[in-house]
C-alpha atoms as a PDB file:
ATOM      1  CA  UNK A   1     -45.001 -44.835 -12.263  1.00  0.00           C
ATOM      2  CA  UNK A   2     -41.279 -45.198 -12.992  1.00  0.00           C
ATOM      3  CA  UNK A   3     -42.057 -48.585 -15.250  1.00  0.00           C
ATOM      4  CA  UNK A   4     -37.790 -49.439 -14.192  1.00  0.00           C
ATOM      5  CA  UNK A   5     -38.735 -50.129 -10.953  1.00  0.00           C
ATOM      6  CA  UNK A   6     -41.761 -52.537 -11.166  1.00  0.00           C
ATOM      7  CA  UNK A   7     -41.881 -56.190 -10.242  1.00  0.00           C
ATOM      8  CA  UNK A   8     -42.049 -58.887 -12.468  1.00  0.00           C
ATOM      9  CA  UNK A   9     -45.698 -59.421 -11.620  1.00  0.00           C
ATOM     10  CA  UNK A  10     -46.562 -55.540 -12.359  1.00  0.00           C
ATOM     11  CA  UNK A  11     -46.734 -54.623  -9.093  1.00  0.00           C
ATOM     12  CA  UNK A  12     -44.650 -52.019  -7.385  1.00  0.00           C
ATOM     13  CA  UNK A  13     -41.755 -52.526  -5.193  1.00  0.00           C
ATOM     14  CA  UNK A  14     -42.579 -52.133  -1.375  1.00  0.00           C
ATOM     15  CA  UNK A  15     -40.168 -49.726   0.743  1.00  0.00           C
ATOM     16  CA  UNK A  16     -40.062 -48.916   4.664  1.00  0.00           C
ATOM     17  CA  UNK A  17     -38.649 -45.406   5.554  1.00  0.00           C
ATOM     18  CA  UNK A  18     -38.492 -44.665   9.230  1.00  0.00           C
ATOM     19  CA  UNK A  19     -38.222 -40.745  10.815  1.00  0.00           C
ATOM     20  CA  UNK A  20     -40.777 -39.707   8.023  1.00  0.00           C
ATOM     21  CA  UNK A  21     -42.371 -36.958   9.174  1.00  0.00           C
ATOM     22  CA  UNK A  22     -40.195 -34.105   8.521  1.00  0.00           C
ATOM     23  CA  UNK A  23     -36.575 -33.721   6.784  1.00  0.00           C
ATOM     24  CA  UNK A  24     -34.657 -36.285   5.475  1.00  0.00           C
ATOM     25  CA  UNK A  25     -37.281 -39.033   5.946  1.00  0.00           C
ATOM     26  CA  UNK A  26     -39.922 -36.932   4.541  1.00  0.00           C
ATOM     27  CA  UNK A  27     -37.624 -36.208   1.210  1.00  0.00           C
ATOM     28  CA  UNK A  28     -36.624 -40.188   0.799  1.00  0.00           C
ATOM     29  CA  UNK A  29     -39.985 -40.856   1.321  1.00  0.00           C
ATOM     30  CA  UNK A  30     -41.280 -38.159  -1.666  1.00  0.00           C
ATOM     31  CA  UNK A  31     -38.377 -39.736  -3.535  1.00  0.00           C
ATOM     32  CA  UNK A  32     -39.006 -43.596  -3.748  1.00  0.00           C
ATOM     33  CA  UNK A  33     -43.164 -42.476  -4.501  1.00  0.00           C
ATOM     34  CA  UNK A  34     -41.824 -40.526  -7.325  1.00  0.00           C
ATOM     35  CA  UNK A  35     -39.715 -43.553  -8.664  1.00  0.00           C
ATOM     36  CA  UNK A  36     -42.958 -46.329  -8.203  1.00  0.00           C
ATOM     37  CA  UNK A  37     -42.738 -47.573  -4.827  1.00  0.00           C
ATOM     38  CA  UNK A  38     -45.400 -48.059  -2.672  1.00  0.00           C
ATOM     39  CA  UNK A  39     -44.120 -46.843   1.228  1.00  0.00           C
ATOM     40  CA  UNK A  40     -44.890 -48.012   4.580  1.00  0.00           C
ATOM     41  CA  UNK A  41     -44.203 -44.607   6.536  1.00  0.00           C
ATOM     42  CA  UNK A  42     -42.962 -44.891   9.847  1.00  0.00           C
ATOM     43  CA  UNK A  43     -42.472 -42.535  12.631  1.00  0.00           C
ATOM     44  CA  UNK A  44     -42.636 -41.683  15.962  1.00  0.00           C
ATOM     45  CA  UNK A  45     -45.481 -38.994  15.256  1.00  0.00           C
ATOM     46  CA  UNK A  46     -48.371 -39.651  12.739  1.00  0.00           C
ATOM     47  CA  UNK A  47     -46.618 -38.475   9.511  1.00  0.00           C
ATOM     48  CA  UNK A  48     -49.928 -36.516   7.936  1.00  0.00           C
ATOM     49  CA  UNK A  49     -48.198 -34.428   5.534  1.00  0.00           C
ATOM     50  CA  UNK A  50     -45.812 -37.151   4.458  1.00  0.00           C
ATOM     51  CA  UNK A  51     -48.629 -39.595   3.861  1.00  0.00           C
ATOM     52  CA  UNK A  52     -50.691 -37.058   1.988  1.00  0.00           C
ATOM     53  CA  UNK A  53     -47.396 -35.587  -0.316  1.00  0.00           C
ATOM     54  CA  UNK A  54     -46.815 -39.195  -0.987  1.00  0.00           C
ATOM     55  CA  UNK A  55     -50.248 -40.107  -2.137  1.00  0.00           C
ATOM     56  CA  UNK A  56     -50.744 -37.160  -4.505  1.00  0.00           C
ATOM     57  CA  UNK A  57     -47.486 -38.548  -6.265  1.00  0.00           C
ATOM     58  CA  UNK A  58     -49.527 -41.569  -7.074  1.00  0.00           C
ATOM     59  CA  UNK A  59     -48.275 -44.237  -4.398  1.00  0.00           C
ATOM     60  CA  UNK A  60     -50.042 -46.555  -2.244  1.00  0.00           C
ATOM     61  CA  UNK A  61     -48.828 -45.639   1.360  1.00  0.00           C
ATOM     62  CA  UNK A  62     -49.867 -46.547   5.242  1.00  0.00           C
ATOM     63  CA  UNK A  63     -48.435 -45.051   7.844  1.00  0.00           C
ATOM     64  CA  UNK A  64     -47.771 -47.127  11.107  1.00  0.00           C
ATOM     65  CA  UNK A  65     -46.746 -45.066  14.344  1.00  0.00           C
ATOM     66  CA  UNK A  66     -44.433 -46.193  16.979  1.00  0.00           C
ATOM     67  CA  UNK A  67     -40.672 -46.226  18.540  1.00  0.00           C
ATOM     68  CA  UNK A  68     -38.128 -47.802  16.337  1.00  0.00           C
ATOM     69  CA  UNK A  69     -36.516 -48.686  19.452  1.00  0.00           C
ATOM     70  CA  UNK A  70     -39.590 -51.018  20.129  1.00  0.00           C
ATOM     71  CA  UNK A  71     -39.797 -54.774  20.149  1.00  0.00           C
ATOM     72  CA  UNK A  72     -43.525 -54.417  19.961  1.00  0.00           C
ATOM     73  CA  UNK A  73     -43.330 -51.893  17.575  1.00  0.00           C
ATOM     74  CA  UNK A  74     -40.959 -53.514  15.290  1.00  0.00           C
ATOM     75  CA  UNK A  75     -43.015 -56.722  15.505  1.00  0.00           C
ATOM     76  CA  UNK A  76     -46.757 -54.969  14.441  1.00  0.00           C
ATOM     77  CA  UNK A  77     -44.634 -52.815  11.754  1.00  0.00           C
ATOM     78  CA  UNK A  78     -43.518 -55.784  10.270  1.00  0.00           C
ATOM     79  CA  UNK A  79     -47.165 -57.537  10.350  1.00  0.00           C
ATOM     80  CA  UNK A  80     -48.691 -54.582   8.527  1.00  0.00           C
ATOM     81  CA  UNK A  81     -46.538 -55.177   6.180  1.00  0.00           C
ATOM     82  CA  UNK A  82     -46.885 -58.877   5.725  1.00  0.00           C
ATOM     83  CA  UNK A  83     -50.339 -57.984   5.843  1.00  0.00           C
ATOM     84  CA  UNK A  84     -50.929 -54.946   3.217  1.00  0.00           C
ATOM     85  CA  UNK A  85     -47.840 -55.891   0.575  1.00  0.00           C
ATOM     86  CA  UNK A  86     -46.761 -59.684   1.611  1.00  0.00           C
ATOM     87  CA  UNK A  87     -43.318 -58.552   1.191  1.00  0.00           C
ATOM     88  CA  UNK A  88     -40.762 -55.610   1.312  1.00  0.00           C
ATOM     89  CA  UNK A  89     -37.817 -54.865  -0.914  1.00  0.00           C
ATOM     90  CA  UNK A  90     -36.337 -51.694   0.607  1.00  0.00           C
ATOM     91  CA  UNK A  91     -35.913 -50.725   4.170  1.00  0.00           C
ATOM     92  CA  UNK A  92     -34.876 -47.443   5.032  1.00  0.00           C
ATOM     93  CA  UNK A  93     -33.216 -46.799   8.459  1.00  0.00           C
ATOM     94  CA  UNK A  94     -33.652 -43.463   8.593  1.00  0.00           C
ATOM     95  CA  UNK A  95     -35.023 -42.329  12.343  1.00  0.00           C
ATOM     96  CA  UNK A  96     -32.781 -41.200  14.358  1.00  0.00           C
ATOM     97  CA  UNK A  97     -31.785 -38.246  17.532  1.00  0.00           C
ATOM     98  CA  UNK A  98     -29.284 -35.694  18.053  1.00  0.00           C
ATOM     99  CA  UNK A  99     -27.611 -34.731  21.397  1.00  0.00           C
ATOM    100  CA  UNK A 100     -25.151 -32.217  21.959  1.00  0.00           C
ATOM    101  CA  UNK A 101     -23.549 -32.802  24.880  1.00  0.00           C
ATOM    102  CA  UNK A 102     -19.971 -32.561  26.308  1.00  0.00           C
ATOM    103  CA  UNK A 103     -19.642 -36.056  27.656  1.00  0.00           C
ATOM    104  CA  UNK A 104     -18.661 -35.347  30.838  1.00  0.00           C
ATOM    105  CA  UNK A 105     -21.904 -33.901  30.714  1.00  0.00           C
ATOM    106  CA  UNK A 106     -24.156 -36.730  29.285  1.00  0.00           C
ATOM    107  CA  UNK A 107     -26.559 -38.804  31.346  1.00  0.00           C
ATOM    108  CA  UNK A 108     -26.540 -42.911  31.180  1.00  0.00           C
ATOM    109  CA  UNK A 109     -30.387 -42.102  29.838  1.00  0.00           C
ATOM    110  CA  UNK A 110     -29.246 -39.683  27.507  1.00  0.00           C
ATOM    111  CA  UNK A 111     -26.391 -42.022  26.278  1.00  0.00           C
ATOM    112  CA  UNK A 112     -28.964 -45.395  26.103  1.00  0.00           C
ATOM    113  CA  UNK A 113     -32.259 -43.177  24.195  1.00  0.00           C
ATOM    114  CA  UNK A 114     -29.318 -42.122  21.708  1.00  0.00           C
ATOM    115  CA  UNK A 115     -28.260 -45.515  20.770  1.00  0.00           C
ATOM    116  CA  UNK A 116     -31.397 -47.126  21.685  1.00  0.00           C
ATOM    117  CA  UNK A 117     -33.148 -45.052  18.653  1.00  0.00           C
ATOM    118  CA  UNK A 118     -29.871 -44.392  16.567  1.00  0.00           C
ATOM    119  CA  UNK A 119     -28.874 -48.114  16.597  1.00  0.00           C
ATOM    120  CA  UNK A 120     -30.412 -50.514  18.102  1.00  0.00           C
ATOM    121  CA  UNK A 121     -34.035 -49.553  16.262  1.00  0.00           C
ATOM    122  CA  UNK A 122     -32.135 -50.159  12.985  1.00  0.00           C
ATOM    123  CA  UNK A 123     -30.739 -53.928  13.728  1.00  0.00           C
ATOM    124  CA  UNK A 124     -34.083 -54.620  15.260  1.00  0.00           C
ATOM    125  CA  UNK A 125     -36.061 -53.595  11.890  1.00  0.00           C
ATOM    126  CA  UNK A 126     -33.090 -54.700   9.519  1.00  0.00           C
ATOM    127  CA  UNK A 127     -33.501 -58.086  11.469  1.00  0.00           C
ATOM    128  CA  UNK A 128     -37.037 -58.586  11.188  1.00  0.00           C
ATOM    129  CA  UNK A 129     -37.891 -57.237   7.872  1.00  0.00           C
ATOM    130  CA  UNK A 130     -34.481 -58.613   6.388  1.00  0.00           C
ATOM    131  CA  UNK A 131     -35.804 -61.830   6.805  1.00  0.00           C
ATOM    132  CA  UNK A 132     -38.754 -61.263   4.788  1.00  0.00           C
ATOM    133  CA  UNK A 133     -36.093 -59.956   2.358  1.00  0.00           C
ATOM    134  CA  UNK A 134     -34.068 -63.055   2.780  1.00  0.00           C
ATOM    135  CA  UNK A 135     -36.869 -65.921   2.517  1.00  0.00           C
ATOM    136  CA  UNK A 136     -37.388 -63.744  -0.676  1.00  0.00           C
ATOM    137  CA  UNK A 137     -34.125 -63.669  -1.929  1.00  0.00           C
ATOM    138  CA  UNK A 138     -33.914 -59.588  -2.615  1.00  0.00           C
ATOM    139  CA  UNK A 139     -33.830 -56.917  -1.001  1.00  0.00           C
ATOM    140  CA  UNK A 140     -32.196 -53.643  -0.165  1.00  0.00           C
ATOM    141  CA  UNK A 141     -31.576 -51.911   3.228  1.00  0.00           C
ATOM    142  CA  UNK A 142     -29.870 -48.279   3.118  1.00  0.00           C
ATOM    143  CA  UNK A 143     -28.741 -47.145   7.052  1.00  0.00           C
ATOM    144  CA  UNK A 144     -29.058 -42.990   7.227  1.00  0.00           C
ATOM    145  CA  UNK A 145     -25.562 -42.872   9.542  1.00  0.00           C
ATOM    146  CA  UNK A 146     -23.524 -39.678   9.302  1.00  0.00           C
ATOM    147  CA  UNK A 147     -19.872 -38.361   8.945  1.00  0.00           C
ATOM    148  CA  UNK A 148     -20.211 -38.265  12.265  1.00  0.00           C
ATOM    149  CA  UNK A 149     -20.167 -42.026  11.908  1.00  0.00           C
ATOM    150  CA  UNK A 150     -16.185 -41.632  10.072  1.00  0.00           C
ATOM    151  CA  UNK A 151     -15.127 -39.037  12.146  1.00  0.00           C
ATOM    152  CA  UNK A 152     -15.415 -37.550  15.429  1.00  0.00           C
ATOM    153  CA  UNK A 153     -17.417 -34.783  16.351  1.00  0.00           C
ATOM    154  CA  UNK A 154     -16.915 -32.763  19.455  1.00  0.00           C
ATOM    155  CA  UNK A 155     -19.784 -33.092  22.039  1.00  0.00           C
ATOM    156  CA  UNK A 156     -21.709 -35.760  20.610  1.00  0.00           C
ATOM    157  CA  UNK A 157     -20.174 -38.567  22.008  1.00  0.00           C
ATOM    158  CA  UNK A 158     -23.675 -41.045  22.232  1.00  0.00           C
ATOM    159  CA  UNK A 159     -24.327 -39.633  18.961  1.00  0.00           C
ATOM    160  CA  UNK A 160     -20.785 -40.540  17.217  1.00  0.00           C
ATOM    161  CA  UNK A 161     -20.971 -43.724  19.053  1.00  0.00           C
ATOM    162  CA  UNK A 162     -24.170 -44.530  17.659  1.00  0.00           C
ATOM    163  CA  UNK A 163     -23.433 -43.820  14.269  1.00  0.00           C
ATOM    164  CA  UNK A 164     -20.046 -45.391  14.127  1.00  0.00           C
ATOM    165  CA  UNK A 165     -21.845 -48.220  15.493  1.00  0.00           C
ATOM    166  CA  UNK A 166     -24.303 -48.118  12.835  1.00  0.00           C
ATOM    167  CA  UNK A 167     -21.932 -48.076   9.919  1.00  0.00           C
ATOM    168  CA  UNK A 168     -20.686 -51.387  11.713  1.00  0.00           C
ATOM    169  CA  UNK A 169     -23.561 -53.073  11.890  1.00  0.00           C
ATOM    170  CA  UNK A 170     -23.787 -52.354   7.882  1.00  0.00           C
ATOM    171  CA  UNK A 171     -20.850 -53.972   7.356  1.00  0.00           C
ATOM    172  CA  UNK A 172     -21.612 -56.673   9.027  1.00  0.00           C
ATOM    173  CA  UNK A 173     -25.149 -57.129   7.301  1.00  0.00           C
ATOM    174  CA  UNK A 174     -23.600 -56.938   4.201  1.00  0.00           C
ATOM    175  CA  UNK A 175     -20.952 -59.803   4.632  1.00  0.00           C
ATOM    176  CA  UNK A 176     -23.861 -61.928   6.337  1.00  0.00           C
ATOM    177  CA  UNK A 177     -26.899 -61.208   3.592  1.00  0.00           C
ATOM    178  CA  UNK A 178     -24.787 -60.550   0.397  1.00  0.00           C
ATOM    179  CA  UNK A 179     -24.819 -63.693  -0.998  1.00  0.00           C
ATOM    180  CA  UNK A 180     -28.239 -64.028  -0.360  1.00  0.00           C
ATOM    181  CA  UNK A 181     -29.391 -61.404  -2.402  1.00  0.00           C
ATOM    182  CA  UNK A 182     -29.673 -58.306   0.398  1.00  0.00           C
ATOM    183  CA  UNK A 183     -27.428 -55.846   0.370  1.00  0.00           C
ATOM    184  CA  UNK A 184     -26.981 -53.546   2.935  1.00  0.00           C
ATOM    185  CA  UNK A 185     -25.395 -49.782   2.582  1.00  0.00           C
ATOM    186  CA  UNK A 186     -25.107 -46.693   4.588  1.00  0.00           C
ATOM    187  CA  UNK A 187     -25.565 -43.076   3.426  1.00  0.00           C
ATOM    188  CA  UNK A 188     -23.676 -40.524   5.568  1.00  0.00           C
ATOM    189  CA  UNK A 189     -24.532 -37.153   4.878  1.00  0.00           C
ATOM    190  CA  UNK A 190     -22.747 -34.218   6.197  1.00  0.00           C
ATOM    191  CA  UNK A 191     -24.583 -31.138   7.511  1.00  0.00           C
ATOM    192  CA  UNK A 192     -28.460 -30.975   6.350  1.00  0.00           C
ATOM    193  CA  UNK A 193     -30.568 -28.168   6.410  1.00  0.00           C
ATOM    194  CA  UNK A 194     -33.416 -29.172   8.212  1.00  0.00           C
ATOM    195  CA  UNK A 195     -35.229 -29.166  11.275  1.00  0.00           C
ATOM    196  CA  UNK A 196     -32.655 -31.406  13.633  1.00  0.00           C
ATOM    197  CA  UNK A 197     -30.408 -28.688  12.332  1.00  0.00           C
ATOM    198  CA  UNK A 198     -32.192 -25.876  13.519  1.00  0.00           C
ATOM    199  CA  UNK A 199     -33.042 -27.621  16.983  1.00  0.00           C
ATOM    200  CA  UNK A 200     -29.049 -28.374  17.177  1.00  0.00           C
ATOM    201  CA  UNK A 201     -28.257 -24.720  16.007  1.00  0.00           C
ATOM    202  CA  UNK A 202     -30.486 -22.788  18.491  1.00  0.00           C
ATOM    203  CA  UNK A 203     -29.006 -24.638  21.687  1.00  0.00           C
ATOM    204  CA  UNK A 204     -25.674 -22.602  20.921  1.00  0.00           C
ATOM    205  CA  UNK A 205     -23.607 -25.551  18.960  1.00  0.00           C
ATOM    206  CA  UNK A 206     -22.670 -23.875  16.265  1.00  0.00           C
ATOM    207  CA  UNK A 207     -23.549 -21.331  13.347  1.00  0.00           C
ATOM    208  CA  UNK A 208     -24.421 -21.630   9.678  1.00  0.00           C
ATOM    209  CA  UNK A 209     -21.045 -20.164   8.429  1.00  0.00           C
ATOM    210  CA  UNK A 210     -18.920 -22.723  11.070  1.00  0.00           C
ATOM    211  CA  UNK A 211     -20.802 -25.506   8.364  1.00  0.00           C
ATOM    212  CA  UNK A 212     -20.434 -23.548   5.021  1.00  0.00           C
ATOM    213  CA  UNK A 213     -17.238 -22.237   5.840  1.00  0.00           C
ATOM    214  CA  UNK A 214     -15.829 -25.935   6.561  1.00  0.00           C
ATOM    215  CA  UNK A 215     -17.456 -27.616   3.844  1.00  0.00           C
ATOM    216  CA  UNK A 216     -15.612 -27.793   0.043  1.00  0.00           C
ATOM    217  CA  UNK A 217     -18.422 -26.938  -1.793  1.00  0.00           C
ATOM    218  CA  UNK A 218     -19.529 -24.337   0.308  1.00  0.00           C
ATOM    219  CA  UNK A 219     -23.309 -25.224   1.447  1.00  0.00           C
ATOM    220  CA  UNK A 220     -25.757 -27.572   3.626  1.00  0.00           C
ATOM    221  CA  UNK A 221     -26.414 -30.542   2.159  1.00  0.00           C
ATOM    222  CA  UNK A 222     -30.400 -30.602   1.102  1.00  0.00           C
ATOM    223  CA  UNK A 223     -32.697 -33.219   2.006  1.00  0.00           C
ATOM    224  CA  UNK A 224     -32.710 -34.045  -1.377  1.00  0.00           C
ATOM    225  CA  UNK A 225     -28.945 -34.671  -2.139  1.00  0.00           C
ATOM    226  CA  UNK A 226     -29.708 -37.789   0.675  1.00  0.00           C
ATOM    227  CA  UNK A 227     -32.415 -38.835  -0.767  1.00  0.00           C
ATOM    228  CA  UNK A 228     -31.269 -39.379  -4.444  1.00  0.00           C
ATOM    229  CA  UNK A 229     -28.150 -40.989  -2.692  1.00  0.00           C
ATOM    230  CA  UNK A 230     -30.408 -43.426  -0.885  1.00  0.00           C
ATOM    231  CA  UNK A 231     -32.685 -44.245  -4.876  1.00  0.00           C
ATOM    232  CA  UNK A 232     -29.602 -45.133  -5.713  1.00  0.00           C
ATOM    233  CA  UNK A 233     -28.395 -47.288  -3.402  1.00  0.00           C
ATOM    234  CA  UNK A 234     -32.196 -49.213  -3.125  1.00  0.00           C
ATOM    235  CA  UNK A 235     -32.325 -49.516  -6.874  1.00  0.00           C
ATOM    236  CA  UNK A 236     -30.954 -52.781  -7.762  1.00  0.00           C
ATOM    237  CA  UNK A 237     -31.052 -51.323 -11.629  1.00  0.00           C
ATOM    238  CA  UNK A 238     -28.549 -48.807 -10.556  1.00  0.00           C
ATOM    239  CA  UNK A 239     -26.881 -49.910  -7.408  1.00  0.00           C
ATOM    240  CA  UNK A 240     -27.112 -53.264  -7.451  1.00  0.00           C
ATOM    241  CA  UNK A 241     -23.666 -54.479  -6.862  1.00  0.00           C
ATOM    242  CA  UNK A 242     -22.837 -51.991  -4.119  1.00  0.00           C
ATOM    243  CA  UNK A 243     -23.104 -53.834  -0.826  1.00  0.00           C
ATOM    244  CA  UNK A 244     -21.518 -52.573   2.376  1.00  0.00           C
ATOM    245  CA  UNK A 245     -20.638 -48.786   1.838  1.00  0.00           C
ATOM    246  CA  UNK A 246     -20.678 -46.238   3.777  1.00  0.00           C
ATOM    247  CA  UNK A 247     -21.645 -43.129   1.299  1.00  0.00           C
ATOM    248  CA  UNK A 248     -20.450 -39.854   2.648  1.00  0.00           C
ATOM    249  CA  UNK A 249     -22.696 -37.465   1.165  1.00  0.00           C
ATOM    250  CA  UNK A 250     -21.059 -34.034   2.522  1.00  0.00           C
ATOM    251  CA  UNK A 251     -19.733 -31.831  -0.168  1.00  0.00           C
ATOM    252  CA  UNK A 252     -16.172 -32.950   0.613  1.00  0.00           C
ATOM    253  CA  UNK A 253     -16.061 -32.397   4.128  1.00  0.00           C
ATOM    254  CA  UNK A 254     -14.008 -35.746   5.071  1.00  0.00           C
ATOM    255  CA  UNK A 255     -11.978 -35.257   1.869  1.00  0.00           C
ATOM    256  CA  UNK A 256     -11.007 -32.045   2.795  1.00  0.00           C
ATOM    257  CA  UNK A 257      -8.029 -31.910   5.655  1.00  0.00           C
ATOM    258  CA  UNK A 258      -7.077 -28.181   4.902  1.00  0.00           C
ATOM    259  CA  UNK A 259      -7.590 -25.362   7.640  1.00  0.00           C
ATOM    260  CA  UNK A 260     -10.161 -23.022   6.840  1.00  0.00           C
ATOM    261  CA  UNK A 261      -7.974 -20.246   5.875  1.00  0.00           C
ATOM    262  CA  UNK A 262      -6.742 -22.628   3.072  1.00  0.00           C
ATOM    263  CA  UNK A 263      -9.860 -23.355   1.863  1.00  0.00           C
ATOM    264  CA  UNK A 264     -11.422 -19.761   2.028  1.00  0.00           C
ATOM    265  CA  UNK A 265      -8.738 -18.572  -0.001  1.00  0.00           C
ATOM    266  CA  UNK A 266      -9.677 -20.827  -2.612  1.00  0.00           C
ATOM    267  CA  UNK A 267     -13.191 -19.190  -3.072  1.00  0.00           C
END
């Protein structure tokens, strides 16, 4: 166990990562166990692997399955946890759907599951475990948004709406808890390579080389480079007077206002 990271009582810190069962999520998840956390994995699915990958690293981990978007949900989630740990010091907001869709094209029940899941699962578990976090005076809560959350992105309109809206509401967290010892950040990665990325790429949205080809550094963003963004950002050791950021992780993509034949030339 990373000894940095341990309580003043001995015992490990506690973090929540939601969407855990594959990509992102699973790599945050492998992440925090490797740095001495014990996890509460979340997801819609019963995260097997996770738990198990997770458990061979040495941490203490349940798994509780359910829809972020879920009042009920959100409530027993945060039981188990008052239950098993009696506390939580990280939450990571991390669940989350895609949709390409022209928006002419996109259904009222596409547009509500989007931000139902996308948004409003975050404030609900950012509300109820940030007050365990507040009546304890500590605490850290990193929001997975996107650069589609600084920019726009053609045909995603519930998805840029949801993430845009989600960088908001970590702004706003982090004015409100600050000074109370929670802060509140968002990472917002760029294009990952992972399995919402092959589900997005095989309905005809795009290709690997429109990403690489449009990206500075010339690559996908791993599941890892999120992950280590997101240790950061929970560690109060390391981050812990960065409150209210939004993080693009993207290999320079929003830096980068050239046209491609400008930046291909450059390779």
């Amino acid at each position: 166990m990373d000894e940095s990271v341990k309580q003043g009582d001995g015992r490990p810190p506690v973090a929540v990562v939601t969407g855990v069962a594959q990509g992102i999520g699973r790599r945050v998840a492998e992440v925090l166990a490797g740095e001495g956390y014990a996890l509460v994995l979340a997801d819609l699915r019963r995260p097997d692997e996770t738990l198990a990958a997770v458990r061979d690293a040495g941490a203490e981990a349940i798994a509780v399955v359910g829809d972020v978007a879920s009042d009920a949900y959100v409530a027993e989630l945060t039981e188990r946890v008052r239950e098993r740990f009696g506390r939580v010091d990280v939450l990571v907001n991390n669940a989350g759907v895609s949709l390409l869709t022209p928006a002419e094209e996109t259904t009222a029940e596409q547009w509500r599951r989007v931000l139902e899941v996308n948004l409003t699962g975050p404030f609900l578990l950012s509300r109820a475990l940030g007050r365990l976090m507040l009546d304890a005076g500590g605490g850290s809560i990193v929001n997975i948004a996107s650069i589609a959350g600084l920019h726009a992105v053609a045909d995603r309109a519930a998805y840029n709406a949801s993430k845009h809206g989600l960088i908001g509401l970590t702004r706003t967290l982090a004015a409100e808890w600050g000074g109370r010892g929670v802060r509140v950040n968002a990472v917002c990665p760029g294009w990952v390579k992972t399995e919402m990325d092959a589900a997005d790429q095989a309905s005809g949205g795009y290709t690997d080389s429109d990403i690489v080809d449009r990206v500075p550094m010339a690559r996908f963003a791993a599941p890892d480079d999120i992950a280590q963004a997101v240790a950061f950002l929970a560690d109060p050791a390391r981050g812990g007077f960065v409150n209210g950021v939004a993080l693009p992780v993207d290999g320079g993509w929003t830096a980068d206002a050239s046209w491609n034949s400008v930046r291909l030339r450059k390779r």
